[in-house]
N, C-alpha and C. Protein backbone atom coordinates (compact mmCIF):
# COMPACT_ATOMS: atom_id res chain seq x y z
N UNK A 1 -102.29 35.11 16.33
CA UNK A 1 -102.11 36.21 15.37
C UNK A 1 -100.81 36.03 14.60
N UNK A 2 -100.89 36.29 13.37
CA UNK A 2 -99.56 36.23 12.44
C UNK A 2 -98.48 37.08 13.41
N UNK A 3 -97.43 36.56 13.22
CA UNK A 3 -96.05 37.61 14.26
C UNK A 3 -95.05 37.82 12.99
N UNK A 4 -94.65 39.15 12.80
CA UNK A 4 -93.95 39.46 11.45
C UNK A 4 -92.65 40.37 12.68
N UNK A 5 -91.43 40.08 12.11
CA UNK A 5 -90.74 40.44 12.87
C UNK A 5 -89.93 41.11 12.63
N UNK A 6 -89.33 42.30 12.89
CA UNK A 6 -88.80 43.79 12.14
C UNK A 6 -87.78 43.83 13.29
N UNK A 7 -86.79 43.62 12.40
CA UNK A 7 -85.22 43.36 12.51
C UNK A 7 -84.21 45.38 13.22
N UNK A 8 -83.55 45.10 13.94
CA UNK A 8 -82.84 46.23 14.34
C UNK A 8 -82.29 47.15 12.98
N UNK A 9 -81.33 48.24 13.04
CA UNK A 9 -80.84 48.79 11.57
C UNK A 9 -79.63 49.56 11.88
N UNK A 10 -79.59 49.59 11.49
CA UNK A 10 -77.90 51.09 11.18
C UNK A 10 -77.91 52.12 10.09
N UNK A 11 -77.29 53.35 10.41
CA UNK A 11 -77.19 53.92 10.02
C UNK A 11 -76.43 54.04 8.64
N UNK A 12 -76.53 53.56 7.39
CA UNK A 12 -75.57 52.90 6.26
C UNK A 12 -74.85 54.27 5.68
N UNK A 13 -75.32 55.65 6.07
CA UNK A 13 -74.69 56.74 5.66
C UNK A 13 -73.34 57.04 6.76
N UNK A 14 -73.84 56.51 7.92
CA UNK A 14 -72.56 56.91 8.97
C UNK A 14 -71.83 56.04 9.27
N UNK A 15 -72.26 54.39 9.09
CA UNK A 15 -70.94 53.54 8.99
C UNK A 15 -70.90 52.98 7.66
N UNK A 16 -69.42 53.06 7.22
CA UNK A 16 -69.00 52.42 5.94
C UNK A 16 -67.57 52.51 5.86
N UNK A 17 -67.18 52.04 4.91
CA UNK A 17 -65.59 51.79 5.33
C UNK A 17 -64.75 53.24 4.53
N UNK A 18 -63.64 52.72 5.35
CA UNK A 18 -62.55 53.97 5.36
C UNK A 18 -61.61 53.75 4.35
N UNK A 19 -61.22 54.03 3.43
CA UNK A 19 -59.94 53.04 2.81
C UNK A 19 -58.84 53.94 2.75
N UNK A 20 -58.81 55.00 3.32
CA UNK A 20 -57.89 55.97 3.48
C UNK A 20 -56.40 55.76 4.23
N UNK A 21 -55.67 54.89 3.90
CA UNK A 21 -54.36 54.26 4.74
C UNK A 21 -54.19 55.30 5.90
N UNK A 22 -54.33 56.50 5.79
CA UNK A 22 -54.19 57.19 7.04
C UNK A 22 -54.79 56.95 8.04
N UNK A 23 -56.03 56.80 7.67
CA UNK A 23 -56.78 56.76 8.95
C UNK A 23 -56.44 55.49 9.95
N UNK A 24 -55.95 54.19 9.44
CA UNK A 24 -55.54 53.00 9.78
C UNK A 24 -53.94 53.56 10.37
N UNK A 25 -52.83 54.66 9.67
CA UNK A 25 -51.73 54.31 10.17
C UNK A 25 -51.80 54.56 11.84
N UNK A 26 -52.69 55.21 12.21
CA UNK A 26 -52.80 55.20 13.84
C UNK A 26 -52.79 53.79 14.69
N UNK A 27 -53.31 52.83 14.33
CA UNK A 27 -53.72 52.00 14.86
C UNK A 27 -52.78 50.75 14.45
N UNK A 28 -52.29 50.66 13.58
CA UNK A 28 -51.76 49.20 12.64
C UNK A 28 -50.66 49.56 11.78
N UNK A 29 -49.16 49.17 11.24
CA UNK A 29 -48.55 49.30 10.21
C UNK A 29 -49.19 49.04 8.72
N UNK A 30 -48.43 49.29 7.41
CA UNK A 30 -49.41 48.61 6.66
C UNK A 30 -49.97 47.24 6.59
N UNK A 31 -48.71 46.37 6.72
CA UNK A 31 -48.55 44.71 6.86
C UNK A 31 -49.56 44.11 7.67
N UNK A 32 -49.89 44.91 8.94
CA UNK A 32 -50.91 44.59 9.50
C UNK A 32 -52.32 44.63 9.84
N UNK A 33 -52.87 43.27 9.96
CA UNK A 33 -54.53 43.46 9.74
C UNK A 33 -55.18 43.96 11.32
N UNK A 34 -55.84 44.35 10.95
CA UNK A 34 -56.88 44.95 12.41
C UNK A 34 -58.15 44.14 12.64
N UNK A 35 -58.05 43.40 13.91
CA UNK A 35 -59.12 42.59 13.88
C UNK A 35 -59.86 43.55 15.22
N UNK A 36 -61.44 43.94 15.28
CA UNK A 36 -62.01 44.59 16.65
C UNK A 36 -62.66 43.74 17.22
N UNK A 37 -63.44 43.83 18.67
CA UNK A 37 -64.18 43.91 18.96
C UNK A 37 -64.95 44.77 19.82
N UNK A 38 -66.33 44.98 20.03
CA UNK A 38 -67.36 45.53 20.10
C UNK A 38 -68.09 45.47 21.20
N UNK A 39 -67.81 45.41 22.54
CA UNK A 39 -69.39 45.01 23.89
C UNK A 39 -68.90 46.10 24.86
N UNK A 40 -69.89 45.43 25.43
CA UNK A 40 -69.53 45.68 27.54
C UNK A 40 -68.85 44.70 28.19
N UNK A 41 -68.46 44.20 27.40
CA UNK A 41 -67.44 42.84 28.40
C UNK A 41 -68.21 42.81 29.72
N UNK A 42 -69.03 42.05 29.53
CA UNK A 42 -69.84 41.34 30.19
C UNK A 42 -69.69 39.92 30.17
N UNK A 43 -70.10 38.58 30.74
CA UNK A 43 -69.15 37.30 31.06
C UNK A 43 -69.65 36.64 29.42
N UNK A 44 -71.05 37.24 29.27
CA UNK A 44 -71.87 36.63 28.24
C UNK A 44 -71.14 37.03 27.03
N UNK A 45 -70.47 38.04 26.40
CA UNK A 45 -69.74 38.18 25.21
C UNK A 45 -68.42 37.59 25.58
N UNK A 46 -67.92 36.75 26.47
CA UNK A 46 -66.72 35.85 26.41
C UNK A 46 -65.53 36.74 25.45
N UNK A 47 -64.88 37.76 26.50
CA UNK A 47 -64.72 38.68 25.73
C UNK A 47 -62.71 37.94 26.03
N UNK A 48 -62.74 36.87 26.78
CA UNK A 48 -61.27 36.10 27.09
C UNK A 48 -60.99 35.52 25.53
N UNK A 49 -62.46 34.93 25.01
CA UNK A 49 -62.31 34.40 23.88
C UNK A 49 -61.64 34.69 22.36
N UNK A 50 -61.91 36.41 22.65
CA UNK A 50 -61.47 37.14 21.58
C UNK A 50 -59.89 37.32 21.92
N UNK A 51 -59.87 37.68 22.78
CA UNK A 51 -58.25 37.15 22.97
C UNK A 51 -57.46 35.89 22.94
N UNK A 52 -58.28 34.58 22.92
CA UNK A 52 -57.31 34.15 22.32
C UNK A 52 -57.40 33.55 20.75
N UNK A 53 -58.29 34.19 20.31
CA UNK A 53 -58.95 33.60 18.77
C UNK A 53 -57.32 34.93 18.31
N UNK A 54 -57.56 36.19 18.69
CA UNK A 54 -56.25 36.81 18.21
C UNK A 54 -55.01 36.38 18.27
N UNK A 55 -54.94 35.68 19.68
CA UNK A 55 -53.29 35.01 19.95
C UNK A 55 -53.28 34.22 18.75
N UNK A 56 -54.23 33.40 18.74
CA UNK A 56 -54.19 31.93 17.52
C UNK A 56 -53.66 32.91 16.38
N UNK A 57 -54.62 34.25 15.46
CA UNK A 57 -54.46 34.92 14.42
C UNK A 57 -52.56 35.30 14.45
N UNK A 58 -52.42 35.93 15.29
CA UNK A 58 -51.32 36.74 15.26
C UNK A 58 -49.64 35.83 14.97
N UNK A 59 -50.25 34.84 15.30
CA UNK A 59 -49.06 33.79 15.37
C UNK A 59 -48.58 33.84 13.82
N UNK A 60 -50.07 33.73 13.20
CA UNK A 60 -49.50 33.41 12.09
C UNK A 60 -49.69 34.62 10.31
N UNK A 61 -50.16 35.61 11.33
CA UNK A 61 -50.20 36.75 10.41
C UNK A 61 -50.19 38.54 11.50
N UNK A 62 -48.85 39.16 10.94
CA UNK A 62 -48.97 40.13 11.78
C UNK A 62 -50.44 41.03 11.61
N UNK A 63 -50.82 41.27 13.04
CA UNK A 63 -52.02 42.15 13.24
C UNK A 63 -52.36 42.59 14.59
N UNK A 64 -53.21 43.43 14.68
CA UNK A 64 -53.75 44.27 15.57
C UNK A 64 -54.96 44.36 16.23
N UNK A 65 -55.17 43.96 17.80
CA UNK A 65 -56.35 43.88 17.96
C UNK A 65 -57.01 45.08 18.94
N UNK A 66 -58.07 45.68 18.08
CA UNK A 66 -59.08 46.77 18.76
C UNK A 66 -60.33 46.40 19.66
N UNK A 67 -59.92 46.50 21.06
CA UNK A 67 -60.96 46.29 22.20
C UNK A 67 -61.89 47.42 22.66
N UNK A 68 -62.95 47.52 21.66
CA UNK A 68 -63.71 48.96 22.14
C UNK A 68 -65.10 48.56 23.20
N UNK A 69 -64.80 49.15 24.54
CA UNK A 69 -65.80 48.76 25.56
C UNK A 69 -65.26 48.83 27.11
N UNK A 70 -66.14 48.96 27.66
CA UNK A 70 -65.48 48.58 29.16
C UNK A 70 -66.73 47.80 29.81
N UNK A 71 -66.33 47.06 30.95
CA UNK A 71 -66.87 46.25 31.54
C UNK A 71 -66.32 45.21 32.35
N UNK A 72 -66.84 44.17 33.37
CA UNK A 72 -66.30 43.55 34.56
C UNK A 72 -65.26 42.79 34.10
N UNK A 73 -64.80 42.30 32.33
CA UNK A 73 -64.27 41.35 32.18
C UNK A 73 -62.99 42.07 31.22
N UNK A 74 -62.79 43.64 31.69
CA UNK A 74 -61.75 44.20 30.68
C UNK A 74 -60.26 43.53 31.18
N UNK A 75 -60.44 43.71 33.22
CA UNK A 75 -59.52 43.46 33.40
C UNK A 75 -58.77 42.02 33.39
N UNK A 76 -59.41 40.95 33.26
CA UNK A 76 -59.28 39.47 32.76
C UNK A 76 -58.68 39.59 32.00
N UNK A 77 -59.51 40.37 30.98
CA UNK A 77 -58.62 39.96 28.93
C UNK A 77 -57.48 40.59 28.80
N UNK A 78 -57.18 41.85 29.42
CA UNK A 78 -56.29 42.95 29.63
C UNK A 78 -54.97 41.66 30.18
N UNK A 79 -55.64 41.14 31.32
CA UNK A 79 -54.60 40.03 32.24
C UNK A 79 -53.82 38.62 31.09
N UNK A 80 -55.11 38.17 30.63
CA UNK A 80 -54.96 37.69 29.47
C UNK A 80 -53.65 37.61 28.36
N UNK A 81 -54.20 38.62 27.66
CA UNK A 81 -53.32 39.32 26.91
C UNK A 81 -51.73 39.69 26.93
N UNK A 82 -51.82 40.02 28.20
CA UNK A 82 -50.46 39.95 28.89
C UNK A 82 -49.84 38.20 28.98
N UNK A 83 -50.90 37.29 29.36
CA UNK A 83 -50.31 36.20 29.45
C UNK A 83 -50.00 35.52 28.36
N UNK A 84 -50.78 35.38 27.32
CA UNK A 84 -50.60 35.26 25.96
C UNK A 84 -49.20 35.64 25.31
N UNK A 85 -48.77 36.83 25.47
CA UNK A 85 -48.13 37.44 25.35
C UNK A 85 -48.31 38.34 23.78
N UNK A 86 -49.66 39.15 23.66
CA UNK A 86 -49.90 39.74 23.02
C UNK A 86 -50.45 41.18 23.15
N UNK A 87 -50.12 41.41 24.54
CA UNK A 87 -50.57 42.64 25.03
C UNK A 87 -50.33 44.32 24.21
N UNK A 88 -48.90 43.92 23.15
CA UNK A 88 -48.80 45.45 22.96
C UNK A 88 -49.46 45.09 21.86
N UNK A 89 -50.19 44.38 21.09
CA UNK A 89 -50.94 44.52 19.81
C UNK A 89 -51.99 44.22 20.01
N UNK A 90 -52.55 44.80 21.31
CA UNK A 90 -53.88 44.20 22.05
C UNK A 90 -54.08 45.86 22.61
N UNK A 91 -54.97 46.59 22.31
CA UNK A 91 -55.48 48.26 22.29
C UNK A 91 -56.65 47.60 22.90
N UNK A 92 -56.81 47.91 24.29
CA UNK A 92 -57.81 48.31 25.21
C UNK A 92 -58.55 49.65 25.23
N UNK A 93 -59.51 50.40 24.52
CA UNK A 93 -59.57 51.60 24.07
C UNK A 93 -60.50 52.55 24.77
N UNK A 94 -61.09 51.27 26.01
CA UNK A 94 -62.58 51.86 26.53
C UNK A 94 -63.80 52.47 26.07
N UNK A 95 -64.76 53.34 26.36
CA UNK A 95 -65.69 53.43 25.88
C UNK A 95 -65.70 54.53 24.77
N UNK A 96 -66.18 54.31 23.59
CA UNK A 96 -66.12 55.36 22.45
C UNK A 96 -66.96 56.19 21.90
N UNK A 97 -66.65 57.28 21.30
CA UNK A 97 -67.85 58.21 20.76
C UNK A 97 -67.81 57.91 19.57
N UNK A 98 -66.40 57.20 18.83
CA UNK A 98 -66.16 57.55 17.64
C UNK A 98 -66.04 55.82 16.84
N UNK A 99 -67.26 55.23 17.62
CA UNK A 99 -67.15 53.84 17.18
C UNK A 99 -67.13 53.24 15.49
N UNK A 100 -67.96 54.06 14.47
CA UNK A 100 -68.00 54.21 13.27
C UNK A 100 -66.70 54.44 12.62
N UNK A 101 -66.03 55.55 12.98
CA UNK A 101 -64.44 55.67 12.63
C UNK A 101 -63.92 54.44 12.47
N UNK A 102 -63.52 53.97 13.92
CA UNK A 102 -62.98 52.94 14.05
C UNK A 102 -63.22 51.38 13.51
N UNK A 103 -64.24 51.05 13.23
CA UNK A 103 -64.95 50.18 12.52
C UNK A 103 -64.52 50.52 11.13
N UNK A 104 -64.64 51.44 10.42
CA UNK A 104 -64.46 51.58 8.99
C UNK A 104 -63.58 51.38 8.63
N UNK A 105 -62.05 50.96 9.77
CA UNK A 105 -60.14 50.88 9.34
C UNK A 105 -60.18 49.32 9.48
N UNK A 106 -61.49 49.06 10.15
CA UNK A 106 -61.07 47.15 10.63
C UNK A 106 -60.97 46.03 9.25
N UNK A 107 -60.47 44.90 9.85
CA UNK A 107 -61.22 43.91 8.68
C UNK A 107 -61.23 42.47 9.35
N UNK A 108 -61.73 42.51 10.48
CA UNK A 108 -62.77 41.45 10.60
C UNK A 108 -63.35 41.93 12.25
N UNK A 109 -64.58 41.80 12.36
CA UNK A 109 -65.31 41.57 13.62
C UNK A 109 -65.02 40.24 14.52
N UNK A 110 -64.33 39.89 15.76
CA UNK A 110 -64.77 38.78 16.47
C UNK A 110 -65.66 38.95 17.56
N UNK A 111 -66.96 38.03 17.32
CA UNK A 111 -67.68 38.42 17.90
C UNK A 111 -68.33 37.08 19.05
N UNK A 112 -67.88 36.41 19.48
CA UNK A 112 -67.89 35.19 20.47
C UNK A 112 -69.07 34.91 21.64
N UNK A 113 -69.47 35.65 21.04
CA UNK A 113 -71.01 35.84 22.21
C UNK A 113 -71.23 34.63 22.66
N UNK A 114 -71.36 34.35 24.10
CA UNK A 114 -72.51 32.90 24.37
C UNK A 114 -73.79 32.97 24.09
N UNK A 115 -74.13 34.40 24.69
CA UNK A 115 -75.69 34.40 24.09
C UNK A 115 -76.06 36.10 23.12
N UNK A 116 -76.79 35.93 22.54
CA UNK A 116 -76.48 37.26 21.55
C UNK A 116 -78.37 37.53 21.05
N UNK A 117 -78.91 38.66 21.13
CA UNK A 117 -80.04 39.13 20.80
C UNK A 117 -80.46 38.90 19.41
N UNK A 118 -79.41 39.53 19.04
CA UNK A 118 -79.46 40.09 17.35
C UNK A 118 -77.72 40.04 16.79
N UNK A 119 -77.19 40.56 17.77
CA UNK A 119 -75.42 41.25 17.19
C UNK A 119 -75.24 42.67 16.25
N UNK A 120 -75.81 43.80 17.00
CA UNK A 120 -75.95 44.74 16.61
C UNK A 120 -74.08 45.26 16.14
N UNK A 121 -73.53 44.99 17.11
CA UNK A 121 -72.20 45.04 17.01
C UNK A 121 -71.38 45.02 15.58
N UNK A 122 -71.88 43.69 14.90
CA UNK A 122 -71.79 43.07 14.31
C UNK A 122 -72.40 43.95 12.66
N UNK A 123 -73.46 43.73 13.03
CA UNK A 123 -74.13 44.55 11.56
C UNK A 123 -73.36 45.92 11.59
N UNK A 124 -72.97 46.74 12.51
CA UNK A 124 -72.28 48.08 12.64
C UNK A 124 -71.30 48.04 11.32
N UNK A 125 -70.55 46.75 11.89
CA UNK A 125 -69.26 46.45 11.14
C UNK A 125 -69.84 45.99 9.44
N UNK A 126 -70.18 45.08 9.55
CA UNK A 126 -70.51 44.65 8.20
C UNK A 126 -70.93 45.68 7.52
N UNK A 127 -72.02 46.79 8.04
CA UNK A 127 -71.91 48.33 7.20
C UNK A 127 -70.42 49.13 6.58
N UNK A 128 -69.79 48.64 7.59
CA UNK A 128 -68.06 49.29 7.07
C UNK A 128 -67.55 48.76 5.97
N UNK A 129 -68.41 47.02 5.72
CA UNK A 129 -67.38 46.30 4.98
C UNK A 129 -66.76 45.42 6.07
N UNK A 130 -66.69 45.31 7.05
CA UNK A 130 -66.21 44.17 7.97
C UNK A 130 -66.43 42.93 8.19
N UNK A 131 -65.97 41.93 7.55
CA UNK A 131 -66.96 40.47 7.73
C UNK A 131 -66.44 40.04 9.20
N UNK A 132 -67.85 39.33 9.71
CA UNK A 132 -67.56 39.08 11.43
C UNK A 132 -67.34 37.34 11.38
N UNK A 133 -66.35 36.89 12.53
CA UNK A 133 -66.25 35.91 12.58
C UNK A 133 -67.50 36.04 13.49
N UNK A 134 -68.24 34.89 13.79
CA UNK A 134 -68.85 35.10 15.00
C UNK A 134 -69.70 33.73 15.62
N UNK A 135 -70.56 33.69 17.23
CA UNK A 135 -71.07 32.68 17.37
C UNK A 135 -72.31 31.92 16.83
N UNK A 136 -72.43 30.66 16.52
CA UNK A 136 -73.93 30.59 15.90
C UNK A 136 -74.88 29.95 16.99
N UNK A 137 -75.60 31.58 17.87
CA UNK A 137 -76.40 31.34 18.72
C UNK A 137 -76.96 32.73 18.77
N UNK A 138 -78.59 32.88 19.31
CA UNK A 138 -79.33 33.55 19.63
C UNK A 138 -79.95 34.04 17.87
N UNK A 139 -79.98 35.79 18.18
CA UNK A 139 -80.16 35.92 16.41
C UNK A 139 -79.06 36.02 15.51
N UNK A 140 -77.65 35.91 16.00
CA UNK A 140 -76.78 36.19 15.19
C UNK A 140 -77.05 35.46 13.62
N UNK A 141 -77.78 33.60 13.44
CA UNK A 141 -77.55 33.13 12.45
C UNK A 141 -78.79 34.38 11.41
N UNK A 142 -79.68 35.03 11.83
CA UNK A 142 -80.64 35.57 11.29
C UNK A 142 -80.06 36.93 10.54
N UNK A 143 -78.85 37.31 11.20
CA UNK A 143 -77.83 38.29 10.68
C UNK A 143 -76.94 38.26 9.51
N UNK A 144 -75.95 37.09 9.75
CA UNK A 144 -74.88 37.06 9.48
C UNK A 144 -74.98 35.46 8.86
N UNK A 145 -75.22 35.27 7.14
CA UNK A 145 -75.28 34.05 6.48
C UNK A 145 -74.27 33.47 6.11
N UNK A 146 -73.87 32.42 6.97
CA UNK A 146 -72.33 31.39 7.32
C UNK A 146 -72.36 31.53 6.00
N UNK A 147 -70.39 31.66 5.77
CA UNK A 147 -69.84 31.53 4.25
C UNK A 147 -70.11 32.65 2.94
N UNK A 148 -71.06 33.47 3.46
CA UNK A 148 -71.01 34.87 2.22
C UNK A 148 -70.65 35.88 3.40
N UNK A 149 -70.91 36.23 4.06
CA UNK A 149 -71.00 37.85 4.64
C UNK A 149 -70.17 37.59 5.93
N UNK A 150 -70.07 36.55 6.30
CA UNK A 150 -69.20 36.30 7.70
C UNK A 150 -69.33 34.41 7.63
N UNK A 151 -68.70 34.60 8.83
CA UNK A 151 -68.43 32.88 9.44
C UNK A 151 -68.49 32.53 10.56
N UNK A 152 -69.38 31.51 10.64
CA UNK A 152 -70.24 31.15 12.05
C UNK A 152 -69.48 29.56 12.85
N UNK A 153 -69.06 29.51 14.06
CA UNK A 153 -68.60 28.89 14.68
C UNK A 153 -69.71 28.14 16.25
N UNK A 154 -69.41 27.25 16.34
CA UNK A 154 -70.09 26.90 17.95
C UNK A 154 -69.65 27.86 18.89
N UNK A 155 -70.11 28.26 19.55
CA UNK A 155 -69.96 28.80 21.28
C UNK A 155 -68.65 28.21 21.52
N UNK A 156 -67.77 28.67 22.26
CA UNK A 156 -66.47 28.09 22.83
C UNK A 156 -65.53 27.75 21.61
N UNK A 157 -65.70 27.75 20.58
CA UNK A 157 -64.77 27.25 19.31
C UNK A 157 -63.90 27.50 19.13
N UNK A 158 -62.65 27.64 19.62
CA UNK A 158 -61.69 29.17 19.63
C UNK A 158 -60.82 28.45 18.43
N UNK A 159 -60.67 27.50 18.19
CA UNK A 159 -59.72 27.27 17.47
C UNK A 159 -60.34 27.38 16.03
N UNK A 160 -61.83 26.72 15.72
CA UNK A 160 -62.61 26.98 14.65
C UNK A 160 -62.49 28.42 14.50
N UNK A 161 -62.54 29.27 15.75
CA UNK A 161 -62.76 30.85 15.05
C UNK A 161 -61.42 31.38 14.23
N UNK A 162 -60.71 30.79 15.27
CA UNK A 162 -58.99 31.29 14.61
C UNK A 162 -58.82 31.08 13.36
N UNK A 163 -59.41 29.22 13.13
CA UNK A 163 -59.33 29.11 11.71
C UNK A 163 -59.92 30.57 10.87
N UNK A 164 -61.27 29.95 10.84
CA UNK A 164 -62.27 31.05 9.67
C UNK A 164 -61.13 32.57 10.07
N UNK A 165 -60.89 33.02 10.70
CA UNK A 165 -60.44 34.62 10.76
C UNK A 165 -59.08 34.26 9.78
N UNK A 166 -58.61 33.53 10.03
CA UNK A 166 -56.99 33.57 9.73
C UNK A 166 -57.67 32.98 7.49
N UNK A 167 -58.62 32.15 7.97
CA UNK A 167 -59.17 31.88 6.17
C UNK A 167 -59.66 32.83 5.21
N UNK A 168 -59.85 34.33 5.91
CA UNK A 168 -60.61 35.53 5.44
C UNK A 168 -58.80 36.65 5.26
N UNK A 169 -58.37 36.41 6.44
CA UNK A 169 -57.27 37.38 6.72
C UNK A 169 -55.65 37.17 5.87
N UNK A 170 -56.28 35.61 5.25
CA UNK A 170 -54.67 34.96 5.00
C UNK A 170 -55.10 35.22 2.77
N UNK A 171 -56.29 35.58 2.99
CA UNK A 171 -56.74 35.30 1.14
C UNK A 171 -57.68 36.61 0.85
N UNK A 172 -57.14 37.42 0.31
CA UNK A 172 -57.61 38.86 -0.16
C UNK A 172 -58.77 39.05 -1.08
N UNK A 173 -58.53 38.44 -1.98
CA UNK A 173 -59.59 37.64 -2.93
C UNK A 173 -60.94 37.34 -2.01
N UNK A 174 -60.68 36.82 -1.39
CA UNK A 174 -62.24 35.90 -0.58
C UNK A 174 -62.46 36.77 0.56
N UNK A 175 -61.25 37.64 1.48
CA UNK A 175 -62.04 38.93 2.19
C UNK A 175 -62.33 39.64 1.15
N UNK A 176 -61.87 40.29 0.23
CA UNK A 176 -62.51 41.37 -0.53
C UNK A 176 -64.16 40.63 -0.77
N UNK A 177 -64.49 39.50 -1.07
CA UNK A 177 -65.77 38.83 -1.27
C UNK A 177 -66.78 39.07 -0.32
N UNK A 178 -66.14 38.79 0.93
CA UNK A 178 -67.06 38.58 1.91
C UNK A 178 -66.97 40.29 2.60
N UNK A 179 -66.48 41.39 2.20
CA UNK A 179 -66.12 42.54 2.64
C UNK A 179 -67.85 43.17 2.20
N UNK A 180 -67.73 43.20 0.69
CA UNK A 180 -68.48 43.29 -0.28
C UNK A 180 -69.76 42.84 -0.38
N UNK A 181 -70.13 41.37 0.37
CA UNK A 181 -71.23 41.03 0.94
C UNK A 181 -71.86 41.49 2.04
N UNK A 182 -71.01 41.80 3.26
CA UNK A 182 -71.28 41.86 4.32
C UNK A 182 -71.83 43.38 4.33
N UNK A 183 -71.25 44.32 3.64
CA UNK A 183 -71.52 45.55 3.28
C UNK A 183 -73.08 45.64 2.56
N UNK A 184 -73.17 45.00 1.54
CA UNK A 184 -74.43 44.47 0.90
C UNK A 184 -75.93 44.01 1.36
N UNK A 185 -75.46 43.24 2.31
CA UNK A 185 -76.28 42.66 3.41
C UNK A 185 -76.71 43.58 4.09
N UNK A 186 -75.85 44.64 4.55
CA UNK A 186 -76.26 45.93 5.90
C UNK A 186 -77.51 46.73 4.70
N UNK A 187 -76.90 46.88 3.26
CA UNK A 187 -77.48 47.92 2.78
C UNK A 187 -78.99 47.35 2.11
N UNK A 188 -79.51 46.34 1.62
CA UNK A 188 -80.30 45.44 1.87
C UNK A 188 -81.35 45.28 2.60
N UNK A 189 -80.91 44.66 3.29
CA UNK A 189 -81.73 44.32 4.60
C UNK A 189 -81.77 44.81 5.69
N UNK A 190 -80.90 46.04 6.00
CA UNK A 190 -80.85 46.45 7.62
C UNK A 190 -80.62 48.13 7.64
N UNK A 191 -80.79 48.54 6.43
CA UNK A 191 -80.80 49.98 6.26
C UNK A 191 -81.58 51.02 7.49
N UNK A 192 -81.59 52.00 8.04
CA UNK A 192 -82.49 52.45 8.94
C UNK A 192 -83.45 52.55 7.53
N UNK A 193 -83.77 53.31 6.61
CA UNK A 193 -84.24 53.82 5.98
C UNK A 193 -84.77 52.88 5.24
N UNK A 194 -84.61 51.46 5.55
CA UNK A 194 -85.66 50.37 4.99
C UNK A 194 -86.32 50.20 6.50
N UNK A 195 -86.02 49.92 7.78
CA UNK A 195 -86.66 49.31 8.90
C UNK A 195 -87.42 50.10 9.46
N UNK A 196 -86.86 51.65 9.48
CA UNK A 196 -87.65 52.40 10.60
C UNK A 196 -88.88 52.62 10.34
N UNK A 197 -89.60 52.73 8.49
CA UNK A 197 -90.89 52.98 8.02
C UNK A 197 -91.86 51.72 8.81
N UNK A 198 -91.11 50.03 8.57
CA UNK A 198 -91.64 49.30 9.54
C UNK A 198 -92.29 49.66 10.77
N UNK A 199 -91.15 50.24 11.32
CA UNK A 199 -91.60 50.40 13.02
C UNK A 199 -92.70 51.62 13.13
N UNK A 200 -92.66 52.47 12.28
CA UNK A 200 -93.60 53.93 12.14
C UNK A 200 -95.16 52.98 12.20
C-alpha cells in the first residue's frame, strides 16, 4: 500500500520569538548569546555533548547556556560543566511549564542526539526563530535542511558542532538568515493548522 507520512507540528501562534531585550535581560547580558537545550537527558540525547560544544562556543564568544530538562544525565553535565569550567554560564533550569518563553530569547538550539525520532525539540525552536545546530541521524535530516534553517553535524562531532554554532553566532547577517528560515520552515511545513487536518 502507498505509505504517505504526516510529520509532527507546533503550535506557530504560541512559539515565536521574543525580541523584547527584557525578556532576555534575565537570563544573559546584552553582549551575550543564549545557546538552549531541550530533553530528558537521557544517555541517547548526549546531553555531556552540549556541554562541551558550549565550552568550545564560549571561549570564543561571551554566552549563555539554557539546560531545560531533567533526567539520569543532569548530574554528569552539571559535573561537567563545573569541570570545564563553565558552570556559572551553564543554567540547569529543570523541568518547565514555560518552555515557549524561553525558546523565544534563544539563538541557537544544540541538539546532539545519537538517536532522534523527528527532533520535536528542535522544530519548537525554529518556530521562535532559533536555528538548531544539530545531529544528522534518525528524522532530524527530514526537519532541519543542512545550511538554510540549521546545521547538521555527525553524531559525536563536537568540534564540527562548535564550529557551525560559533559560524551562525560569530556573523549576524547569516543568523539573521538562517533565524528567518528556520522560522519559515516551522510556518510552512509544520504548522498544527497545516498537519492536524492530515491526521483528522
Amino acid at each position: 500500500n502507498e505509505i504517505r507520512v504526516i510529520y509532527n507540528f507546533v503550535n506557530c501562534e504560541l512559539y515565536h520569538r521574543n525580541p523584547d531585550p527584557a525578556a532576555r535581560a534575565a537570563y544573559a547580558t546584552p553582549d551575550q548569546k543564549i545557546l538552549v537545550h531541550l530533553s530528558n537527558f537521557r544517555p541517547v540525547k548526549r546531553v555531556l555533548d552540549v556541554v562541551r560544544v558550549f565550552a568550545q562556543v564560549r571561549r570564543e564568544i561571551p554566552s549563555r547556556l539554557l539546560m531545560i530538562g531533567d533526567g539520569p544525565d543532569r548530574g554528569p553535565a552539571e559535573h561537567l560543566a563545573r569541570e570545564l569550567g563553565v558552570e556559572k554560564d551553564a543554567l540547569f533550569s529543570g523541568k518547565q511549564n514555560r518552555i515557549p518563553e524561553l525558546l523565544a530569547i534563544a539563538d541557537l538550539m544544540l541538539l546532539p542526539s545519537e538517536h532522534e525520532g523527528f527532533g520535536l525539540a528542535a522544530l519548537e525552536a525554529m518556530a521562535c526563530g532559533v536555528p538548531a545546530v544539530a545531529t544528522r541521524t534518525g528524522g532530524i535530516p527530514e526537519l532541519i535542511t543542512d545550511g538554510e534553517d540549521g546545521l547538521l553535524a555527525p553524531v559525536g562531532d563536537i568540534e564540527g558542532m562548535g564550529a557551525h554554532a560559533l559560524s551562525l553566532l560569530s556573523d549576524p547577517a547569516r543568523w539573521a538568515q538562517f533565524s528567518a528560515a528556520a522560522r519559515h520552515t516551522a510556518e510552512t511545513r509544520f504548522c498544527s493548522t497545516s498537519i492536524i487536518p492530515l491526521y483528522e
